[in-house]
PDB file of N, CA and C in Angstrom:
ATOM      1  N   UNK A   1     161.839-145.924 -16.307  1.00  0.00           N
ATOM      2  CA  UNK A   1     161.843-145.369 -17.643  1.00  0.00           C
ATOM      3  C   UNK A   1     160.456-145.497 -18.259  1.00  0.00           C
ATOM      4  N   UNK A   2     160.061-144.330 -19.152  1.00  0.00           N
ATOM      5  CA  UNK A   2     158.758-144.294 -19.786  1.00  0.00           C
ATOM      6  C   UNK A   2     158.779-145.513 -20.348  1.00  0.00           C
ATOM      7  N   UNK A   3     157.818-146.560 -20.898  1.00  0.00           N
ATOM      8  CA  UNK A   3     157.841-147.333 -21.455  1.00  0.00           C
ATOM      9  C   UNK A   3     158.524-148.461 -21.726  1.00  0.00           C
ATOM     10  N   UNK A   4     158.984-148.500 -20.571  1.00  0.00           N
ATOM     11  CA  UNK A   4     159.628-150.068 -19.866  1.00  0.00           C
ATOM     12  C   UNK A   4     160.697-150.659 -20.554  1.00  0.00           C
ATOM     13  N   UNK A   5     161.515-149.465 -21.519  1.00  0.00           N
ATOM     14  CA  UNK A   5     162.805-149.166 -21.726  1.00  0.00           C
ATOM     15  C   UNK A   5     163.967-149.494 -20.783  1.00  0.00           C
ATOM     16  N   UNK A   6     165.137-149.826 -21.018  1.00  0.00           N
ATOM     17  CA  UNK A   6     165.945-149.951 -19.557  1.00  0.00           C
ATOM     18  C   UNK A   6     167.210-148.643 -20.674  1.00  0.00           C
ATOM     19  N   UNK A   7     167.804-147.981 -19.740  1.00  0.00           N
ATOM     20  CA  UNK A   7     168.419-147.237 -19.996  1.00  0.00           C
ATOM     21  C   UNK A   7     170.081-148.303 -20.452  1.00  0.00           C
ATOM     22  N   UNK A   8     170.697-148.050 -21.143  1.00  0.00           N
ATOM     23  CA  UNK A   8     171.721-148.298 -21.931  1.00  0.00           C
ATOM     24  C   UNK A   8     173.248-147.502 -21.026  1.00  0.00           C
ATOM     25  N   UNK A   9     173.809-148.162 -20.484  1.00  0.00           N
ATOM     26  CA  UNK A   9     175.004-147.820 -20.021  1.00  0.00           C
ATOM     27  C   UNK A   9     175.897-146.281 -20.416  1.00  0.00           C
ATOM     28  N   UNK A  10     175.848-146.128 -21.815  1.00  0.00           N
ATOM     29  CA  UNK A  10     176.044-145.471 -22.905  1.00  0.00           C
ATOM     30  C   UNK A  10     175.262-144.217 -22.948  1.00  0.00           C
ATOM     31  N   UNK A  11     173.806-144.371 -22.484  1.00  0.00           N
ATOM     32  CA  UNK A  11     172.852-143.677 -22.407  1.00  0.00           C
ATOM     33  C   UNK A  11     172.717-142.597 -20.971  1.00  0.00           C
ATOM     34  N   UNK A  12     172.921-143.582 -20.209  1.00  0.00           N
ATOM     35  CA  UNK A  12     173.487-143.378 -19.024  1.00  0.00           C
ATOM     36  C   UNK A  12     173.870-142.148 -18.667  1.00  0.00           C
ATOM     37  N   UNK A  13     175.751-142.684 -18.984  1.00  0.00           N
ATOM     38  CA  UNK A  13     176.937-141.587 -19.214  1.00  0.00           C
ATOM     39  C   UNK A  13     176.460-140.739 -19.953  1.00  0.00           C
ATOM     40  N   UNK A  14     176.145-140.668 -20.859  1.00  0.00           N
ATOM     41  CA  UNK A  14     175.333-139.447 -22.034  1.00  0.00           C
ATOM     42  C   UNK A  14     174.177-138.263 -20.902  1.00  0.00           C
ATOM     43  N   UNK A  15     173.063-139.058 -20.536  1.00  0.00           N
ATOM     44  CA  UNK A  15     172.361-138.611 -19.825  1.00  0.00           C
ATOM     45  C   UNK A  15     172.917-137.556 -18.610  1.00  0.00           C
ATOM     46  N   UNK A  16     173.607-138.099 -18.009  1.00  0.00           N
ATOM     47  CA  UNK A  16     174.492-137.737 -16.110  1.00  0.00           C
ATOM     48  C   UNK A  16     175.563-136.760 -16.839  1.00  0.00           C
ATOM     49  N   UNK A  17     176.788-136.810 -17.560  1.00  0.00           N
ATOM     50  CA  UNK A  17     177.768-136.186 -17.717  1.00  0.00           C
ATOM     51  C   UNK A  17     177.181-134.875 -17.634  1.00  0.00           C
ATOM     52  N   UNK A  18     176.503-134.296 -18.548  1.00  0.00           N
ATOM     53  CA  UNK A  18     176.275-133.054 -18.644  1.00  0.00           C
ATOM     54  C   UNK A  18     176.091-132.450 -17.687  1.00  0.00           C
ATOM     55  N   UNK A  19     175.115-133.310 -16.610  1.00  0.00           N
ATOM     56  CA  UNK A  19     174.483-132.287 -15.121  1.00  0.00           C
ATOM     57  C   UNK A  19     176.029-132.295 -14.219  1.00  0.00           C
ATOM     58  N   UNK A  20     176.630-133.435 -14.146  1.00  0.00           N
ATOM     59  CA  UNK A  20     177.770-133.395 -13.545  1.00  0.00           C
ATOM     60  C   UNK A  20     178.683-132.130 -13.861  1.00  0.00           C
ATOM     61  N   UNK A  21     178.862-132.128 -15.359  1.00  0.00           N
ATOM     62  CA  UNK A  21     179.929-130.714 -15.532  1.00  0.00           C
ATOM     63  C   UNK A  21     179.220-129.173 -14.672  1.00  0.00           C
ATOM     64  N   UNK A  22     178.260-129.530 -15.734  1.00  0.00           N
ATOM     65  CA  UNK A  22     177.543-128.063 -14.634  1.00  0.00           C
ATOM     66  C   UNK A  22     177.194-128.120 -13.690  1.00  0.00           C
ATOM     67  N   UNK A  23     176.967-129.144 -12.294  1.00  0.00           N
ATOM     68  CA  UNK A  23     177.409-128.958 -11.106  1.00  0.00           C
ATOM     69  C   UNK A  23     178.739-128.509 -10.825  1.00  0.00           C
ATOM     70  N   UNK A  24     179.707-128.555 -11.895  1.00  0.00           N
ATOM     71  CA  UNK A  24     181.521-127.902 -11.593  1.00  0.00           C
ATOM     72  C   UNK A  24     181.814-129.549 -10.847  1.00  0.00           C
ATOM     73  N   UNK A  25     181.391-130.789 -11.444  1.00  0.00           N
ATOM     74  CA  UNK A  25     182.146-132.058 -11.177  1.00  0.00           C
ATOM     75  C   UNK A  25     183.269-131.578 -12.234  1.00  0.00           C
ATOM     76  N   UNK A  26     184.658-132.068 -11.681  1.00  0.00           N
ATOM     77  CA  UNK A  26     186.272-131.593 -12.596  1.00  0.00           C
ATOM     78  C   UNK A  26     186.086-133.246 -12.965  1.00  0.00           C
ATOM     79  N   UNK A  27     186.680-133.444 -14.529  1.00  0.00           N
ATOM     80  CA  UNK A  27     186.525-134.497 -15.264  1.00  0.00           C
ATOM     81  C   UNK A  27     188.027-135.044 -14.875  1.00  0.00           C
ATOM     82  N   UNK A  28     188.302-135.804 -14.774  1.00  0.00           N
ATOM     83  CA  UNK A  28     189.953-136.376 -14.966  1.00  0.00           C
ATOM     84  C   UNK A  28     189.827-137.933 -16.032  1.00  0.00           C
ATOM     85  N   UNK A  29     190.524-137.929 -17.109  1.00  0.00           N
ATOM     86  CA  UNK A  29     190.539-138.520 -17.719  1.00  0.00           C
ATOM     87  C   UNK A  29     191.151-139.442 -17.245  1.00  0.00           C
ATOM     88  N   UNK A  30     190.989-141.106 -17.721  1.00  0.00           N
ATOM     89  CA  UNK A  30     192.232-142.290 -17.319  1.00  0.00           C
ATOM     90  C   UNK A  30     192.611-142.455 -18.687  1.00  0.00           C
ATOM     91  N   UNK A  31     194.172-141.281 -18.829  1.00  0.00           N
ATOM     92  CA  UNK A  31     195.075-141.520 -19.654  1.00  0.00           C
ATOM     93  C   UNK A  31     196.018-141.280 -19.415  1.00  0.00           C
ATOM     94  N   UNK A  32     196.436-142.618 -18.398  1.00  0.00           N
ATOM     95  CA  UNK A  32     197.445-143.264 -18.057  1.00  0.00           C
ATOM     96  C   UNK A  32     196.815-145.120 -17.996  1.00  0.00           C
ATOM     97  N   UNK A  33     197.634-146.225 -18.082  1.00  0.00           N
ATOM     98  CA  UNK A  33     198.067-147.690 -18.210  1.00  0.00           C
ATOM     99  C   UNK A  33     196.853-147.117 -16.146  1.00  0.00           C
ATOM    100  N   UNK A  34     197.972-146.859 -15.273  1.00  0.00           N
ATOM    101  CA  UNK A  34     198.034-146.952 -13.791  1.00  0.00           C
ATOM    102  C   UNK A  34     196.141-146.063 -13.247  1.00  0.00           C
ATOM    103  N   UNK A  35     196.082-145.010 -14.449  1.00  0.00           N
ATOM    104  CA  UNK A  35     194.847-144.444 -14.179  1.00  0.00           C
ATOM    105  C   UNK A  35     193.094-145.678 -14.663  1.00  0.00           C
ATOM    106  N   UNK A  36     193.555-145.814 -16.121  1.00  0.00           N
ATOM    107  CA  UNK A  36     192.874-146.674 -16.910  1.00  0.00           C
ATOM    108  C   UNK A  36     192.609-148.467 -15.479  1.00  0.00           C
ATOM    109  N   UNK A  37     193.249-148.740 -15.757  1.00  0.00           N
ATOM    110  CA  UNK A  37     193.538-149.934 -14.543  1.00  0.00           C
ATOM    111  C   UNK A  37     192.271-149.472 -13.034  1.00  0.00           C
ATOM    112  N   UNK A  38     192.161-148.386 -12.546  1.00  0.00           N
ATOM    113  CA  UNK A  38     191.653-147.925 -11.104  1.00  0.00           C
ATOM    114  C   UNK A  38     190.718-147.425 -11.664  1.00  0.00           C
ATOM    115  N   UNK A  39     190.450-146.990 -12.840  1.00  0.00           N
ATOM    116  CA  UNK A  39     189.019-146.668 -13.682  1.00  0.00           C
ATOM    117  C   UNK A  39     187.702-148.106 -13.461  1.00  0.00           C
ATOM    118  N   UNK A  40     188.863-149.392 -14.347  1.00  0.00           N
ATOM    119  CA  UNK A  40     188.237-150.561 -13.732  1.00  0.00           C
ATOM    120  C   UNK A  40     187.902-150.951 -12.923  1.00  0.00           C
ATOM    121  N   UNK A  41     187.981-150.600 -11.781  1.00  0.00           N
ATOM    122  CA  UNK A  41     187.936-151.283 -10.563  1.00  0.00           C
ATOM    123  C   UNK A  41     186.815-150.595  -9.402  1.00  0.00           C
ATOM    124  N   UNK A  42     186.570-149.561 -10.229  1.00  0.00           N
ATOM    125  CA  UNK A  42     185.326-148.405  -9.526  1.00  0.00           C
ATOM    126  C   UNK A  42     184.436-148.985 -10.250  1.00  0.00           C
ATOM    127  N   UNK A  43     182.949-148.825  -9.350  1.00  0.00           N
ATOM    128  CA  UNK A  43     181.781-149.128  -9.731  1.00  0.00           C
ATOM    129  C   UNK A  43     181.433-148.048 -10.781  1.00  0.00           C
ATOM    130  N   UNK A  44     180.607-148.496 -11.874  1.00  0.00           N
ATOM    131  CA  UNK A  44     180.705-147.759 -12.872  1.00  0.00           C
ATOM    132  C   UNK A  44     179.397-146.944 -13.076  1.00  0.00           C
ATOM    133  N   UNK A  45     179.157-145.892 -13.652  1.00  0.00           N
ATOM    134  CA  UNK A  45     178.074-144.796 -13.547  1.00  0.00           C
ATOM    135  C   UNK A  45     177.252-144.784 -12.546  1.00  0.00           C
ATOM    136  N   UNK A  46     177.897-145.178 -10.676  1.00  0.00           N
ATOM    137  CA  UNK A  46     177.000-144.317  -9.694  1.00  0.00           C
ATOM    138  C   UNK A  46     177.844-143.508  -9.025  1.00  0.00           C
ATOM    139  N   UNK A  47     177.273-142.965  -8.462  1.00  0.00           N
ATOM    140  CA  UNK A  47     178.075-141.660  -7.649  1.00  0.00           C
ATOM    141  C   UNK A  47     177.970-142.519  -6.285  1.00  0.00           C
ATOM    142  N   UNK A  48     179.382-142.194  -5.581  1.00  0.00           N
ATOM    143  CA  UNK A  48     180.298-142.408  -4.942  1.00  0.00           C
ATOM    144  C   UNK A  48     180.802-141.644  -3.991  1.00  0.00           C
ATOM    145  N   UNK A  49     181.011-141.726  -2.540  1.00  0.00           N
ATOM    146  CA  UNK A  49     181.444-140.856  -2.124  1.00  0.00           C
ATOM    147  C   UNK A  49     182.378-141.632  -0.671  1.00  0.00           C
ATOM    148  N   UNK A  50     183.346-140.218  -0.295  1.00  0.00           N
ATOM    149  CA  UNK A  50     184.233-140.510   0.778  1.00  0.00           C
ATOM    150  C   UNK A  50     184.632-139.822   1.549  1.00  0.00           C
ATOM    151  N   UNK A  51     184.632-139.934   3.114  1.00  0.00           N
ATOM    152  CA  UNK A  51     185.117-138.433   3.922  1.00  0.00           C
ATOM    153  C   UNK A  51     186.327-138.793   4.420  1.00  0.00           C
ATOM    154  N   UNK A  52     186.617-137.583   4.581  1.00  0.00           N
ATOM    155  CA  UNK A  52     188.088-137.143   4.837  1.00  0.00           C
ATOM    156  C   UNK A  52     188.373-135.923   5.848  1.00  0.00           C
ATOM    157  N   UNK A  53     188.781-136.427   6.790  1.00  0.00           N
ATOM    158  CA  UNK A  53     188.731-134.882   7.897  1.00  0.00           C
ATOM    159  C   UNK A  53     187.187-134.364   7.607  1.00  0.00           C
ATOM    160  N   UNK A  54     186.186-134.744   7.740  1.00  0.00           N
ATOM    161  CA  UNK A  54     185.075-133.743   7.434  1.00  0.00           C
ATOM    162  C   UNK A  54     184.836-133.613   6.254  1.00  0.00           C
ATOM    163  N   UNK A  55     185.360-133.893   5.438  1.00  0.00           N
ATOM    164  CA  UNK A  55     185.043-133.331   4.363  1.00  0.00           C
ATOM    165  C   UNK A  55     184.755-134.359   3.505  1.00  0.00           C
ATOM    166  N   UNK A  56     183.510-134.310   2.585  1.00  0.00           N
ATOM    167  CA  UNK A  56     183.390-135.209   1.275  1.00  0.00           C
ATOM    168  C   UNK A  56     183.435-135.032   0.165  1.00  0.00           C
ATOM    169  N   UNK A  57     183.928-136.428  -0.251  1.00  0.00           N
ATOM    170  CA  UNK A  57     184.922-135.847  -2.001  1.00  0.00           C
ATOM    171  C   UNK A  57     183.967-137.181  -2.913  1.00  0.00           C
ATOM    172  N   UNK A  58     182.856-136.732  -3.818  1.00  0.00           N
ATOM    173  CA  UNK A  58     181.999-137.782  -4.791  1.00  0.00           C
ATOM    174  C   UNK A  58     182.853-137.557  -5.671  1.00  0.00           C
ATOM    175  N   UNK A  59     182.531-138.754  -6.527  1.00  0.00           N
ATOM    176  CA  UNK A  59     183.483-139.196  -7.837  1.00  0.00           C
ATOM    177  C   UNK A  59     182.471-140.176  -8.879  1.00  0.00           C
ATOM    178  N   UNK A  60     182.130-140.288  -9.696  1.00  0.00           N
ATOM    179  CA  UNK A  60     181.523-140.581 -10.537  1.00  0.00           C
ATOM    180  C   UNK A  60     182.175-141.703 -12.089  1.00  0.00           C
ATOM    181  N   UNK A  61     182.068-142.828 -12.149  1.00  0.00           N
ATOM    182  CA  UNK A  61     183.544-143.421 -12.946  1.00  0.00           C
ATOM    183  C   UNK A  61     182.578-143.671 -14.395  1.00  0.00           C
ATOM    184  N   UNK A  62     183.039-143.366 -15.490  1.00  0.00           N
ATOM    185  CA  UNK A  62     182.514-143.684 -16.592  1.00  0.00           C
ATOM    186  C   UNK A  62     183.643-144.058 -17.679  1.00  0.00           C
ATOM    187  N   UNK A  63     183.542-145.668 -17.717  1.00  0.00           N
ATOM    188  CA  UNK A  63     184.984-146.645 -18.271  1.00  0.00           C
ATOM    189  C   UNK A  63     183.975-146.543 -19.738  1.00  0.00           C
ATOM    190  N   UNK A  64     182.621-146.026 -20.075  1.00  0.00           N
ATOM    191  CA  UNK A  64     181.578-146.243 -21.158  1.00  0.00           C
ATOM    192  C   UNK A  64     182.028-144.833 -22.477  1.00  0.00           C
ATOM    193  N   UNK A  65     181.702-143.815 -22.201  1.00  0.00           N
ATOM    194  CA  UNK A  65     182.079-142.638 -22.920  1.00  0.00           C
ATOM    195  C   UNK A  65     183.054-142.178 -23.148  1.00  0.00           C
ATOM    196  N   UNK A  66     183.563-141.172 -22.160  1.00  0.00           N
ATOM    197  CA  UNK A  66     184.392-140.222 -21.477  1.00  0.00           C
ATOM    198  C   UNK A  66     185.856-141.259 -20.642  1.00  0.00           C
ATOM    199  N   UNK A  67     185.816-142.369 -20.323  1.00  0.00           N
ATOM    200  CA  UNK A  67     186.841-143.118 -20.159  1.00  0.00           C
ATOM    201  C   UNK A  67     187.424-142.583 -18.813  1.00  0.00           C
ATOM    202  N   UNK A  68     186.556-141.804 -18.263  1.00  0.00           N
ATOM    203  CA  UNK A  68     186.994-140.611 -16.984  1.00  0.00           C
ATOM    204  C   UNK A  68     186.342-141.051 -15.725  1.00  0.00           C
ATOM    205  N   UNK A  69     186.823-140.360 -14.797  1.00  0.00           N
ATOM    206  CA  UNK A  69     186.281-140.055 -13.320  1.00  0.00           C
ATOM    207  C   UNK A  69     186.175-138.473 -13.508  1.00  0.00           C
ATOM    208  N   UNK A  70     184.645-138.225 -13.039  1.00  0.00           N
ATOM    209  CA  UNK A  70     184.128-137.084 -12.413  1.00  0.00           C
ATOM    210  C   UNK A  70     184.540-136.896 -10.751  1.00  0.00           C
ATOM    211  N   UNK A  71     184.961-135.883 -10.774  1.00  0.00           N
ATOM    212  CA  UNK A  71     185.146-135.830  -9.430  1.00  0.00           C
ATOM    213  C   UNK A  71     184.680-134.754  -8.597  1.00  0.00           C
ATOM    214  N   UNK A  72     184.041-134.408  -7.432  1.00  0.00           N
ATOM    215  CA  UNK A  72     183.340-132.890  -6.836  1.00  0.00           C
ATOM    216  C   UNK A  72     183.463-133.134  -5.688  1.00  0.00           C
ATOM    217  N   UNK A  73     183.225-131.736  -4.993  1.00  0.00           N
ATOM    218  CA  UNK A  73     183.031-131.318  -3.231  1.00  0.00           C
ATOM    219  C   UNK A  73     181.025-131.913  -2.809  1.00  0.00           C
ATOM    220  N   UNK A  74     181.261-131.344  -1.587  1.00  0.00           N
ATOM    221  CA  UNK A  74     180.212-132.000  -2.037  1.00  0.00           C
ATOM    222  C   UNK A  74     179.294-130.613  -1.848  1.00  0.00           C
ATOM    223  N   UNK A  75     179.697-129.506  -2.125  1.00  0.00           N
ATOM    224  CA  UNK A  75     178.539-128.349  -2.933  1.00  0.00           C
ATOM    225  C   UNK A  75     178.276-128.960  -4.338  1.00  0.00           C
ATOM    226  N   UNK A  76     179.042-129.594  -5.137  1.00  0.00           N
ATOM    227  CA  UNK A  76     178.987-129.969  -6.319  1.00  0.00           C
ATOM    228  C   UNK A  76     177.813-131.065  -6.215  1.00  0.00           C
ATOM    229  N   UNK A  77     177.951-131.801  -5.387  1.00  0.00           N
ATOM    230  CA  UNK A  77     176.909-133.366  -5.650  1.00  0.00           C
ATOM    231  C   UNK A  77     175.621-132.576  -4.929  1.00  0.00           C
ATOM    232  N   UNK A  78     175.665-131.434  -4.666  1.00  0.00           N
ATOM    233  CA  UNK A  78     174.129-131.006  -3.721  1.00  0.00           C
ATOM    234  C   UNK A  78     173.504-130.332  -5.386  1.00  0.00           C
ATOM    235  N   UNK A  79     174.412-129.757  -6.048  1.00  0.00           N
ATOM    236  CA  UNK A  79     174.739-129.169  -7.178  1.00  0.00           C
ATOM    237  C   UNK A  79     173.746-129.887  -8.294  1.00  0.00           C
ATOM    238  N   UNK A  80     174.728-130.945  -8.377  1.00  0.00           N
ATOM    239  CA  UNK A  80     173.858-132.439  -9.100  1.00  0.00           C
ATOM    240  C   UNK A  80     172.525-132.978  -8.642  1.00  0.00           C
ATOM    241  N   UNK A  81     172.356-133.355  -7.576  1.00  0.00           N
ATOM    242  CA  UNK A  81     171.105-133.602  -7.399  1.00  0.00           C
ATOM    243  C   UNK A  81     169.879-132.432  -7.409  1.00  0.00           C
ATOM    244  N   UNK A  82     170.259-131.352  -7.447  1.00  0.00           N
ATOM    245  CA  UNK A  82     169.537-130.232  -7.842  1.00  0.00           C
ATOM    246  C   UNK A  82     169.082-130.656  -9.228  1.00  0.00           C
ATOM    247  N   UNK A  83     170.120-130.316  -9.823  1.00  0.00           N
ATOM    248  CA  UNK A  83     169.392-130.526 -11.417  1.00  0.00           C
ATOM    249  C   UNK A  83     169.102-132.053 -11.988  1.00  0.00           C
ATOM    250  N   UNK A  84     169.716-133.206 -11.334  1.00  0.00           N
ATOM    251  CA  UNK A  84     168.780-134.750 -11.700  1.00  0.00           C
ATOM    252  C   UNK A  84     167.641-134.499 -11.108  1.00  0.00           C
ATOM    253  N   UNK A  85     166.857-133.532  -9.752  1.00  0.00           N
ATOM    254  CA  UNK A  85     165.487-133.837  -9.289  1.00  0.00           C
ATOM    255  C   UNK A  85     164.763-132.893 -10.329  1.00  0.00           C
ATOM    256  N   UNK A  86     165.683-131.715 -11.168  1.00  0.00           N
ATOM    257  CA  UNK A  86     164.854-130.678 -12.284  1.00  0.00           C
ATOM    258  C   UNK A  86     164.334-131.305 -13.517  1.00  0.00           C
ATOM    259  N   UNK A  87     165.332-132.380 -13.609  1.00  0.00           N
ATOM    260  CA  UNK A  87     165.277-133.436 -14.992  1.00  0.00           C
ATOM    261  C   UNK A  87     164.147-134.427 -14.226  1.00  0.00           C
ATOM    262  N   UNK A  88     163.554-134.728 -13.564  1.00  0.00           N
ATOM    263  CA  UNK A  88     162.967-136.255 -12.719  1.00  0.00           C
ATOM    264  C   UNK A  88     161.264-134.823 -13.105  1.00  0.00           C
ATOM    265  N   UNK A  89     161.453-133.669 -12.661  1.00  0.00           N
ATOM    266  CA  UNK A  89     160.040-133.187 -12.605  1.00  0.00           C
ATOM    267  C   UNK A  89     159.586-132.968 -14.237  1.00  0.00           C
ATOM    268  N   UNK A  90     161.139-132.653 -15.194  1.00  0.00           N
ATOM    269  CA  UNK A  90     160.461-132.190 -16.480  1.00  0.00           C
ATOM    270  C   UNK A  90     159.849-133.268 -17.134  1.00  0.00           C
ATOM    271  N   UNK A  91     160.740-134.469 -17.174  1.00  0.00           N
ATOM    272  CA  UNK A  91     160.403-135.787 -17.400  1.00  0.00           C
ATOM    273  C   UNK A  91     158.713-135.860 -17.097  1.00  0.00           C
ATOM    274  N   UNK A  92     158.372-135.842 -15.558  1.00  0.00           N
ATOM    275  CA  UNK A  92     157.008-136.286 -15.448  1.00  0.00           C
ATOM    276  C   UNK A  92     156.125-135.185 -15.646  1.00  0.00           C
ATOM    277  N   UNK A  93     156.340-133.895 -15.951  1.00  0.00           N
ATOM    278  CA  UNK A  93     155.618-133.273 -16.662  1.00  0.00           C
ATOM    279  C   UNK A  93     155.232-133.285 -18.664  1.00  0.00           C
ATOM    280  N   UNK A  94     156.292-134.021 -18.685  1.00  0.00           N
ATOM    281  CA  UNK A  94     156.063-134.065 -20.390  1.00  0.00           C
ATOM    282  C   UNK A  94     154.977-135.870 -20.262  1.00  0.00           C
ATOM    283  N   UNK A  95     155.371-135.984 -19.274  1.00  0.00           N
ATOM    284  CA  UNK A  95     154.223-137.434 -19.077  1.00  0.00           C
ATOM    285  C   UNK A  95     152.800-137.412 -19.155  1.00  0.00           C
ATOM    286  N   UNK A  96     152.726-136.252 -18.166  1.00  0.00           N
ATOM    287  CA  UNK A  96     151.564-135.724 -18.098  1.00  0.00           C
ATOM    288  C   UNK A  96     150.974-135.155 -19.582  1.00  0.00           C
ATOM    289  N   UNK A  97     151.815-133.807 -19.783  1.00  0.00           N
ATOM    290  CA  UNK A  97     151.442-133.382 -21.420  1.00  0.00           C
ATOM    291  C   UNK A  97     151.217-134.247 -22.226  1.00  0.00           C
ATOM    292  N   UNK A  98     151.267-135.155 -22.458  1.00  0.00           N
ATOM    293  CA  UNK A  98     151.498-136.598 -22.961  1.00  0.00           C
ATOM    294  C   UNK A  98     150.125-137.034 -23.177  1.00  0.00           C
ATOM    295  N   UNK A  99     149.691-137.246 -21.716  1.00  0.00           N
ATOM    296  CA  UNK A  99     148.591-138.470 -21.586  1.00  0.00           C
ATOM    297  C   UNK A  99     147.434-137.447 -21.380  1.00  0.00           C
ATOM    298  N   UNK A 100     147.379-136.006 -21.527  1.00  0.00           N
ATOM    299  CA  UNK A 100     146.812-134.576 -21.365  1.00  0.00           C
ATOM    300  C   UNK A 100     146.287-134.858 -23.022  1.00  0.00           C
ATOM    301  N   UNK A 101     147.269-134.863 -23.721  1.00  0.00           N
ATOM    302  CA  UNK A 101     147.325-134.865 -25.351  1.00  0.00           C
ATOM    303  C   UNK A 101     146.552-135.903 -25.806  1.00  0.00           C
ATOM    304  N   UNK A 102     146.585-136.832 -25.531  1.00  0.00           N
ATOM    305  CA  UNK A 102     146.131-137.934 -25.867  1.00  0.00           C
ATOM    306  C   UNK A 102     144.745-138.031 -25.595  1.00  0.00           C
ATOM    307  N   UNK A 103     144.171-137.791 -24.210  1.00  0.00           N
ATOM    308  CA  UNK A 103     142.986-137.569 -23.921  1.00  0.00           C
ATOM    309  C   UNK A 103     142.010-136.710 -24.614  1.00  0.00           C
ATOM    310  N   UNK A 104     142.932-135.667 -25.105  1.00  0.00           N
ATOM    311  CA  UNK A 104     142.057-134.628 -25.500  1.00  0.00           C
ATOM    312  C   UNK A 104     141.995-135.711 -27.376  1.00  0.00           C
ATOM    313  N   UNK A 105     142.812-135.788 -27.667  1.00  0.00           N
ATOM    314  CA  UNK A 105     142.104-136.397 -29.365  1.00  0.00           C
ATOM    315  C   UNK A 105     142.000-137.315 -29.053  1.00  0.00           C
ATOM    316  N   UNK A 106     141.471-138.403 -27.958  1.00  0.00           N
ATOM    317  CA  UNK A 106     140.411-139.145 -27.997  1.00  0.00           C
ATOM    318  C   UNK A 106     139.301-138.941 -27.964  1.00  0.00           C
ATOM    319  N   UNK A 107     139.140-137.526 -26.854  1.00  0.00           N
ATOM    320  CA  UNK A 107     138.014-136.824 -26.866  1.00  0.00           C
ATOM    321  C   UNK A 107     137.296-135.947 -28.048  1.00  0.00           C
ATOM    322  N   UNK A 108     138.081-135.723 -29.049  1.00  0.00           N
ATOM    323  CA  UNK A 108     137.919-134.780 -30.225  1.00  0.00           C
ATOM    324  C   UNK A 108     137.906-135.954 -31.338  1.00  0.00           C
ATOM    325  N   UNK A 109     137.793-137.230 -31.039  1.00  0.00           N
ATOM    326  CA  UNK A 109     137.540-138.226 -32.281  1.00  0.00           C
ATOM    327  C   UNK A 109     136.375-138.436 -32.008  1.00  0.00           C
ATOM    328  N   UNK A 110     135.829-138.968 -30.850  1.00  0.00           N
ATOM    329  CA  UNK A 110     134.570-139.369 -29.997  1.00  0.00           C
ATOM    330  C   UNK A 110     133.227-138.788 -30.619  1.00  0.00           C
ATOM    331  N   UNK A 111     132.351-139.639 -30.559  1.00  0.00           N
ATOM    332  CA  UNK A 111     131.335-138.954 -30.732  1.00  0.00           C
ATOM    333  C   UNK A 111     130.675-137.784 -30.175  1.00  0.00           C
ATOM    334  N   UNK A 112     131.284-137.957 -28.435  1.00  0.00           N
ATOM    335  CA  UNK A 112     131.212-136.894 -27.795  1.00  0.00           C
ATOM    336  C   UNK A 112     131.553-135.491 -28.464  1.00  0.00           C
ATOM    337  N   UNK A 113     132.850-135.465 -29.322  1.00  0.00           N
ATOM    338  CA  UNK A 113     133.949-134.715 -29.880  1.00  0.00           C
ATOM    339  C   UNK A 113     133.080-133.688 -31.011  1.00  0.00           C
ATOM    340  N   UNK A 114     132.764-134.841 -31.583  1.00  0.00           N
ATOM    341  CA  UNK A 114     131.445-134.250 -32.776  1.00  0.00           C
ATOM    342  C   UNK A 114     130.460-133.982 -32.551  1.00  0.00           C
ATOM    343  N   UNK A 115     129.789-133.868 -31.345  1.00  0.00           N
ATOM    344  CA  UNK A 115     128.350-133.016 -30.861  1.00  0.00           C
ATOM    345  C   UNK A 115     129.342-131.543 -30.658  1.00  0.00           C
ATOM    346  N   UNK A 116     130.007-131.387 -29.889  1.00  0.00           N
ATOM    347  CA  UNK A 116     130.904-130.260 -29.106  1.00  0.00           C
ATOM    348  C   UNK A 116     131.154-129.775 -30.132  1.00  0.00           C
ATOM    349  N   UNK A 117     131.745-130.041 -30.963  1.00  0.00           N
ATOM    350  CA  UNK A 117     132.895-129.171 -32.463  1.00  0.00           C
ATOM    351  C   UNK A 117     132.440-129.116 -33.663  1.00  0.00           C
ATOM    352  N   UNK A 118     131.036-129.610 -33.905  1.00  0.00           N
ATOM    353  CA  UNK A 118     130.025-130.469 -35.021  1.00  0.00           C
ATOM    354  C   UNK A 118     131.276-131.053 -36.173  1.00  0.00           C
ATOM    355  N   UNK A 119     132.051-132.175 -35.628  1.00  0.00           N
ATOM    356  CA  UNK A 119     132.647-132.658 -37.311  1.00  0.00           C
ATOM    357  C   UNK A 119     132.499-133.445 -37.431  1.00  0.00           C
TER     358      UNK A 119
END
């Protein structure tokens, strides 16, 4: 995290849910006593996965927000990591713009700044 922030559980779930839906992860709520209970017992905001005949089924548990399991194929989790690596490049491009920005009005305070721009 920029600035040696630790991300917030809360923040987390907030952050991930969204890319999950629009990968087409199907939400299932634990509202049921028997659902709520197996909510607990999953590791909480990582993705998860399990095969079956060939096939893999990720699931995603958030006991923090949404009180749900995300659940997808796994076109869906290829889905997801598509858009967490789109979010990982915008992130370090606004880093860049950032420390781009900064350079430049250090450079435009500078004495250097005031020969170049006369102010």
């Amino acid at each position: 995290m920029v600035g040696g922030c630790a991300e917030s559980s809360t923040e987390r779930a907030q952050r991930l849910e969204p890319m999950l839906a629009q990968a087409g992860f199907r939400m299932v709520p634990a509202d049921t006593a028997a659902r709520s209970e197996k909510l607990g017992r999953l590791t909480p905001l990582r993705m998860n996965y399990q095969s079956h005949n060939g096939k893999s089924s990720y699931w995603f548990a958030d006991p923090y927000v949404c009180h749900c399991l995300y659940v997808g194929s796994e076109q869906n989790y290829g889905q997801f990591e598509q858009l967490k690596h789109a979010e990982q490049e915008e992130k370090a491009q606004n880093v860049t713009d950032m420390a781009d920005q900064a350079r430049y009005e250090e450079f435009i305070n500078s004495p250097a700044g005031e020969v170049f721009y006369g102010q």
